[in-house]
Protein backbone atom coordinates (compact mmCIF):
# COMPACT_ATOMS: atom_id res chain seq x y z
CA UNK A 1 47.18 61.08 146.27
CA UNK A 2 46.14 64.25 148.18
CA UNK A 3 46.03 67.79 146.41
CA UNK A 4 48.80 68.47 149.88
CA UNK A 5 50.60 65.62 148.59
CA UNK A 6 50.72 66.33 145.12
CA UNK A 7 51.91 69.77 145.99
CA UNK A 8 54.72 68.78 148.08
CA UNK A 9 56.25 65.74 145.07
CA UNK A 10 56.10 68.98 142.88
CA UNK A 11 57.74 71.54 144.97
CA UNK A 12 60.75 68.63 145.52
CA UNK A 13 60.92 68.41 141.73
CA UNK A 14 61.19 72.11 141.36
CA UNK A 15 63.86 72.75 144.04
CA UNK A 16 66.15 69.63 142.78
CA UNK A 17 65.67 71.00 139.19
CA UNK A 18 66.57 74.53 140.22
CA UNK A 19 70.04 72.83 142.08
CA UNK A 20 70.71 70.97 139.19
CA UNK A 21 70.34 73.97 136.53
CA UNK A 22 72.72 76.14 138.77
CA UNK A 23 75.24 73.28 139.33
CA UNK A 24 75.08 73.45 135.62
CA UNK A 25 75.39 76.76 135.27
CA UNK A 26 78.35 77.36 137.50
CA UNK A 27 80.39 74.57 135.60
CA UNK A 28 79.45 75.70 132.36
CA UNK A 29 80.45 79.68 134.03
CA UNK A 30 83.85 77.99 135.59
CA UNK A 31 84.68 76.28 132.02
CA UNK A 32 84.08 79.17 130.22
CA UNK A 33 86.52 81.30 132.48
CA UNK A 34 88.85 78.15 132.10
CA UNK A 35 89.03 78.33 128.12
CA UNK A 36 89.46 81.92 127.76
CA UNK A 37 91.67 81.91 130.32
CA UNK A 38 93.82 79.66 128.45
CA UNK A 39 92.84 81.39 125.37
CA UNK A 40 94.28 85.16 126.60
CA UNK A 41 97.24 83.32 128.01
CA UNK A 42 98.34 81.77 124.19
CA UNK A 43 97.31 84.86 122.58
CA UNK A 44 99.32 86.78 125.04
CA UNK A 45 102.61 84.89 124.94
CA UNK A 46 104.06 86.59 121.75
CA UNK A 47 104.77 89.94 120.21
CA UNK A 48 104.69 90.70 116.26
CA UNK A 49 106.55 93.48 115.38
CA UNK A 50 107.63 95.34 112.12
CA UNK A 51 111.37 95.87 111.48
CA UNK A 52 112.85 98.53 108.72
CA UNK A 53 116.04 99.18 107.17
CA UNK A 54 116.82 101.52 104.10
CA UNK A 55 120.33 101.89 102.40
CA UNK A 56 120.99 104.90 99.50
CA UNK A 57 121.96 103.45 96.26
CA UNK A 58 123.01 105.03 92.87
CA UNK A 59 121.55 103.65 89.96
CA UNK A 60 124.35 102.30 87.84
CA UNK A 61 122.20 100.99 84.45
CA UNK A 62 120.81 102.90 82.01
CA UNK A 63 117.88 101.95 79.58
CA UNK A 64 116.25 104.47 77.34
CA UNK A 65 113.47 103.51 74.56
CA UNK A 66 112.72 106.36 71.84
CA UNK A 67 110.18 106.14 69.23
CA UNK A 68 110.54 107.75 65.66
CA UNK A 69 106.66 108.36 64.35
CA UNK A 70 106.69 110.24 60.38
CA UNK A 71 103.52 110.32 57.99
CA UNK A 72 103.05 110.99 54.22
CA UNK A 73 100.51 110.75 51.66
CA UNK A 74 103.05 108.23 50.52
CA UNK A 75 104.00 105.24 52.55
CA UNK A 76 107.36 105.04 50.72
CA UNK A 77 107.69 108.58 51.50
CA UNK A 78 106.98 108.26 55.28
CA UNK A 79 109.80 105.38 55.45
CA UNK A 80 112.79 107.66 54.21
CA UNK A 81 111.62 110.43 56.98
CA UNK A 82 111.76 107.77 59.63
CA UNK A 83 114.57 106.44 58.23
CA UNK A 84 116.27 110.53 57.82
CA UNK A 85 115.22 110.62 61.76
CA UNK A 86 116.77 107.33 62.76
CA UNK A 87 120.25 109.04 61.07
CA UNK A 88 119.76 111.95 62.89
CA UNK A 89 119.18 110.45 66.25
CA UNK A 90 122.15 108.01 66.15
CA UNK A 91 124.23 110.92 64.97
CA UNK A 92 123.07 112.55 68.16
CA UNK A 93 123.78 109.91 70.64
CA UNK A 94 127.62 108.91 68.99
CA UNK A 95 128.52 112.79 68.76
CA UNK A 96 127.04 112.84 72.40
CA UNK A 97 129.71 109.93 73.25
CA UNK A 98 127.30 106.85 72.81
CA UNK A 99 128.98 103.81 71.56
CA UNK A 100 127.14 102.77 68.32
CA UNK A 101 126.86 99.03 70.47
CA UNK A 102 124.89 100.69 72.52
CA UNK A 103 122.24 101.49 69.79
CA UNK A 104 119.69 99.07 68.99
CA UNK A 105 117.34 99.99 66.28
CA UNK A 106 114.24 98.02 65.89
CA UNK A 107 112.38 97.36 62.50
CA UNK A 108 110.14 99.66 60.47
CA UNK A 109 106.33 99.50 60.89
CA UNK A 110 103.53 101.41 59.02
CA UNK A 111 99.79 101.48 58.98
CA UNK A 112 97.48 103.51 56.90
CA UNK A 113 95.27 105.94 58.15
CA UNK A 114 91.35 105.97 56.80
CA UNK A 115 89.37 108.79 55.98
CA UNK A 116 86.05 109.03 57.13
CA UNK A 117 83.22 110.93 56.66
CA UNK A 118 80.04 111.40 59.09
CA UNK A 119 81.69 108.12 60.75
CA UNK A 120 81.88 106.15 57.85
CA UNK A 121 84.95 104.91 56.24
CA UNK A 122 85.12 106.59 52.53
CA UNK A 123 87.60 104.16 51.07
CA UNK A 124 90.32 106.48 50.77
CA UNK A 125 93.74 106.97 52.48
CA UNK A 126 94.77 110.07 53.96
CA UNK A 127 98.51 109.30 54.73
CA UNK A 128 100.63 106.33 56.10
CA UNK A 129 102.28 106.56 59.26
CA UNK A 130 105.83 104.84 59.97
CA UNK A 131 107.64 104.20 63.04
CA UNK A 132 110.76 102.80 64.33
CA UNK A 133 112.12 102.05 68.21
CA UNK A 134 115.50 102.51 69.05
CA UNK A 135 116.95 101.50 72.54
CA UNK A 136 119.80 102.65 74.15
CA UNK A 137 121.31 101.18 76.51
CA UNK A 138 124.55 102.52 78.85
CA UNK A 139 126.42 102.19 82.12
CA UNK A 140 127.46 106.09 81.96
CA UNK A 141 123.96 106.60 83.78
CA UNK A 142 124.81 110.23 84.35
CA UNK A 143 125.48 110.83 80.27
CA UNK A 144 122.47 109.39 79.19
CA UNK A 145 120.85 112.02 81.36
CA UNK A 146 122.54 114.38 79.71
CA UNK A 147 121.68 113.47 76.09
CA UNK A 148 118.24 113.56 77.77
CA UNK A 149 118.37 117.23 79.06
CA UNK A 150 119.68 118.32 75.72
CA UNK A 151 117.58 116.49 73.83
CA UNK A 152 115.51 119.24 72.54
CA UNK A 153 118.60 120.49 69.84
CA UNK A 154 117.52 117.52 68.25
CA UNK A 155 113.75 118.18 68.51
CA UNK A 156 114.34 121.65 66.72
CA UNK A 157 116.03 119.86 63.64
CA UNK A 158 112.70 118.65 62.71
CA UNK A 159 112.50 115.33 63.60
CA UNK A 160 109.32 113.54 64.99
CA UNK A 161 110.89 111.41 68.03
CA UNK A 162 108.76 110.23 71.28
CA UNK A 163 111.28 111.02 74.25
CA UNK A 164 109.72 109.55 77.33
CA UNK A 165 112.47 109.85 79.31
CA UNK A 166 115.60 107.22 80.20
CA UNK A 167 115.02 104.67 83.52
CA UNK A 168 117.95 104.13 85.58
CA UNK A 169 118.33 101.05 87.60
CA UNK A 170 120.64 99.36 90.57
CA UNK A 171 122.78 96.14 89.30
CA UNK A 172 123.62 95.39 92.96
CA UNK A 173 120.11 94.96 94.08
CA UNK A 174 120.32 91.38 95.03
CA UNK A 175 123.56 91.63 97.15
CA UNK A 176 122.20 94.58 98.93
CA UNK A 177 119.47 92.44 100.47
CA UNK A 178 120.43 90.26 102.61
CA UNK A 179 122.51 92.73 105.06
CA UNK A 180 119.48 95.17 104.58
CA UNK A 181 116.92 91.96 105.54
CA UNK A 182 119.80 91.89 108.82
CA UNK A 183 119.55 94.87 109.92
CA UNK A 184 115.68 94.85 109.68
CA UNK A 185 115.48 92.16 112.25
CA UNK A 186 117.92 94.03 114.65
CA UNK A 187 115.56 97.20 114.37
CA UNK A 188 112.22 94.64 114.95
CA UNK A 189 114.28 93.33 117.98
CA UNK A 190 114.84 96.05 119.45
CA UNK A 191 111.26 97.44 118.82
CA UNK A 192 110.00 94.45 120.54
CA UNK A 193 112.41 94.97 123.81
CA UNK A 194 111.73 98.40 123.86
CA UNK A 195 107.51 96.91 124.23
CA UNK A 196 108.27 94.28 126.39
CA UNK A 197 110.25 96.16 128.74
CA UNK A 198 107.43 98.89 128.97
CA UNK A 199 104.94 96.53 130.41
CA UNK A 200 107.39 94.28 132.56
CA UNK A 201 107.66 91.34 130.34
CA UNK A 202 110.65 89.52 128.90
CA UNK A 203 111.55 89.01 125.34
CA UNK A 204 111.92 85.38 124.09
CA UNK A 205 113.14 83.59 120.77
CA UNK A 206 111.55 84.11 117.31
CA UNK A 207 108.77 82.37 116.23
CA UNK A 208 108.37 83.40 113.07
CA UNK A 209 109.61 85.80 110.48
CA UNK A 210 108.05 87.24 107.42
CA UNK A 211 109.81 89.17 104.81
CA UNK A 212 108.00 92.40 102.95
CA UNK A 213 108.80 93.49 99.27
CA UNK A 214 111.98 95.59 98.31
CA UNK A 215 111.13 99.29 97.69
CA UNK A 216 113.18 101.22 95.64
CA UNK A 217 112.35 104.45 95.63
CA UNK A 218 113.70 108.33 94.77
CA UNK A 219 115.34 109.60 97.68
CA UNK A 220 113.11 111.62 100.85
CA UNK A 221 110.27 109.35 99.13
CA UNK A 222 107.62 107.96 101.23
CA UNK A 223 105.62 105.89 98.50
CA UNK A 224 105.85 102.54 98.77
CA UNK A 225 103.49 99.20 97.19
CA UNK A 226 102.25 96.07 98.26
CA UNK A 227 103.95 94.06 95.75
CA UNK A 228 107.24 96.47 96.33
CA UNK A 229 107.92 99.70 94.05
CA UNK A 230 111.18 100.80 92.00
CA UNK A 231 111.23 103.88 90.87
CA UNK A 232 113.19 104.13 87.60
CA UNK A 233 113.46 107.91 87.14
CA UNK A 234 115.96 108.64 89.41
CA UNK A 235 119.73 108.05 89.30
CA UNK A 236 120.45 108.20 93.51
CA UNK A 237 117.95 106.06 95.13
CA UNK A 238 116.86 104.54 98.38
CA UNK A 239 116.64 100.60 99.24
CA UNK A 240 114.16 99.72 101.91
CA UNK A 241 113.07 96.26 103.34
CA UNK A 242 111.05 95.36 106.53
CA UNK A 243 110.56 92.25 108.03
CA UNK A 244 107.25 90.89 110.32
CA UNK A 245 108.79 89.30 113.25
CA UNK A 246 106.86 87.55 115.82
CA UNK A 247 108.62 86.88 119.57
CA UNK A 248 108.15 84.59 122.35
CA UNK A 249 107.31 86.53 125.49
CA UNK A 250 107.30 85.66 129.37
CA UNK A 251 106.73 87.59 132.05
């Protein structure tokens, strides 16, 4: 075969592989636009929206833990003080109007404390320390606040008693939810129209609903959790819930 030959077989191969790469190219172009066309259109036929609704509640339950803590060289000696500041503090709470039911007082623990010198334990005792829990525990949530304002009379007495504070809680929690978890969905629907309507589209069914934590929090608060908050130091409180809601939309 001729050199003219050879170039013209090679110059048909070129041209019918250059067709066939663009014939190629424009399907694989077309089928491209065809799958994320489809793609947009099934990410773009729903809305997820967040619905909120908050209630004020007033706690109605009333926990509060103290701790008695005494020492003395002698352990027998640091017993009768706890035991002294037990008396006192249940004095305090049925004078205050405390039911003595409503007192629980735990058992009596001591440990000995070591001396040590330069980091080393000596072998001697310094003193024994005793303690003893008592819990109260009311439905007058706005008394036990009280006794917990005035507790410091008590402090002045003498007596060695950890006071962190009573925690008030909500009894009704669980029947509040469900009309709360309502009107979340009405606010999330009517985010969703207000969305929808914006950019011309219609609003559909639900697809799917998800449900956040409960927060219960002190009232103006804005902290809230992942796994839901309840604040326990207040007596009026707030109850929110929101709700995920995802909506069918058409144009």
């Amino acid at each position: 075969m001729s050199e003219t030959e050879n170039k013209k077989t090679f110059s048909k191969k070129y041209i019918a592989i250059v067709i066939a790469a663009a014939i190629i190219s424009g399907g694989l172009v077309e089928g491209l636009n065809f799958v994320g066309n489809g793609l947009s259109a099934k990410a773009g036929n729903s809305i997820t929206v967040t619905g909120q609704a908050r209630t004020n509640a007033i706690a109605d339950n009333a926990v509060w833990n103290l701790n008695i803590q005494e020492s003395s060289p002698q352990v027998a000696t640091a017993v009768a003080k706890v035991d002294s500041s037990v008396k006192a503090l249940s004095k305090y709470l049925t004078d205050g109007g405390i039911p003595i039911t409503g007192i629980e007082v735990g058992g009596v623990s001591t440990n000995a404390v070591p001396q040590y010198l330069n980091g080393n334990p000596t072998g001697k005792i310094l003193a024994y320390q005793a303690y003893q829990n008592v819990t109260v525990r009311s439905k007058n949530v706005n008394l036990i606040k009280s006794l917990s304002n005035g507790f410091g009379t008590l402090l002045q007495t003498g007596v060695n008693i950890n006071n962190g504070g009573p925690q008030f809680y909500v009894s009704n929690l669980a029947a509040l939810r469900p009309q709360l978890l309502a009107d979340a969905m009405v606010d999330a629907k009517l985010r969703a129209q207000s969305i929808t309507k914006a950019v011309g589209s219609k609003l559909g069914p639900v697809l799917a609903v998800t449900s956040g934590p409960v927060q219960v929090t002190a009232p103006d608060s804005v902290d809230t959790s992942a796994g839901g908050m309840y604040d326990t130091t207040t007596i009026p409180k707030t109850v929110t819930v929101t709700v995920s809601v995802s909506f069918k939309v058409s144009k």
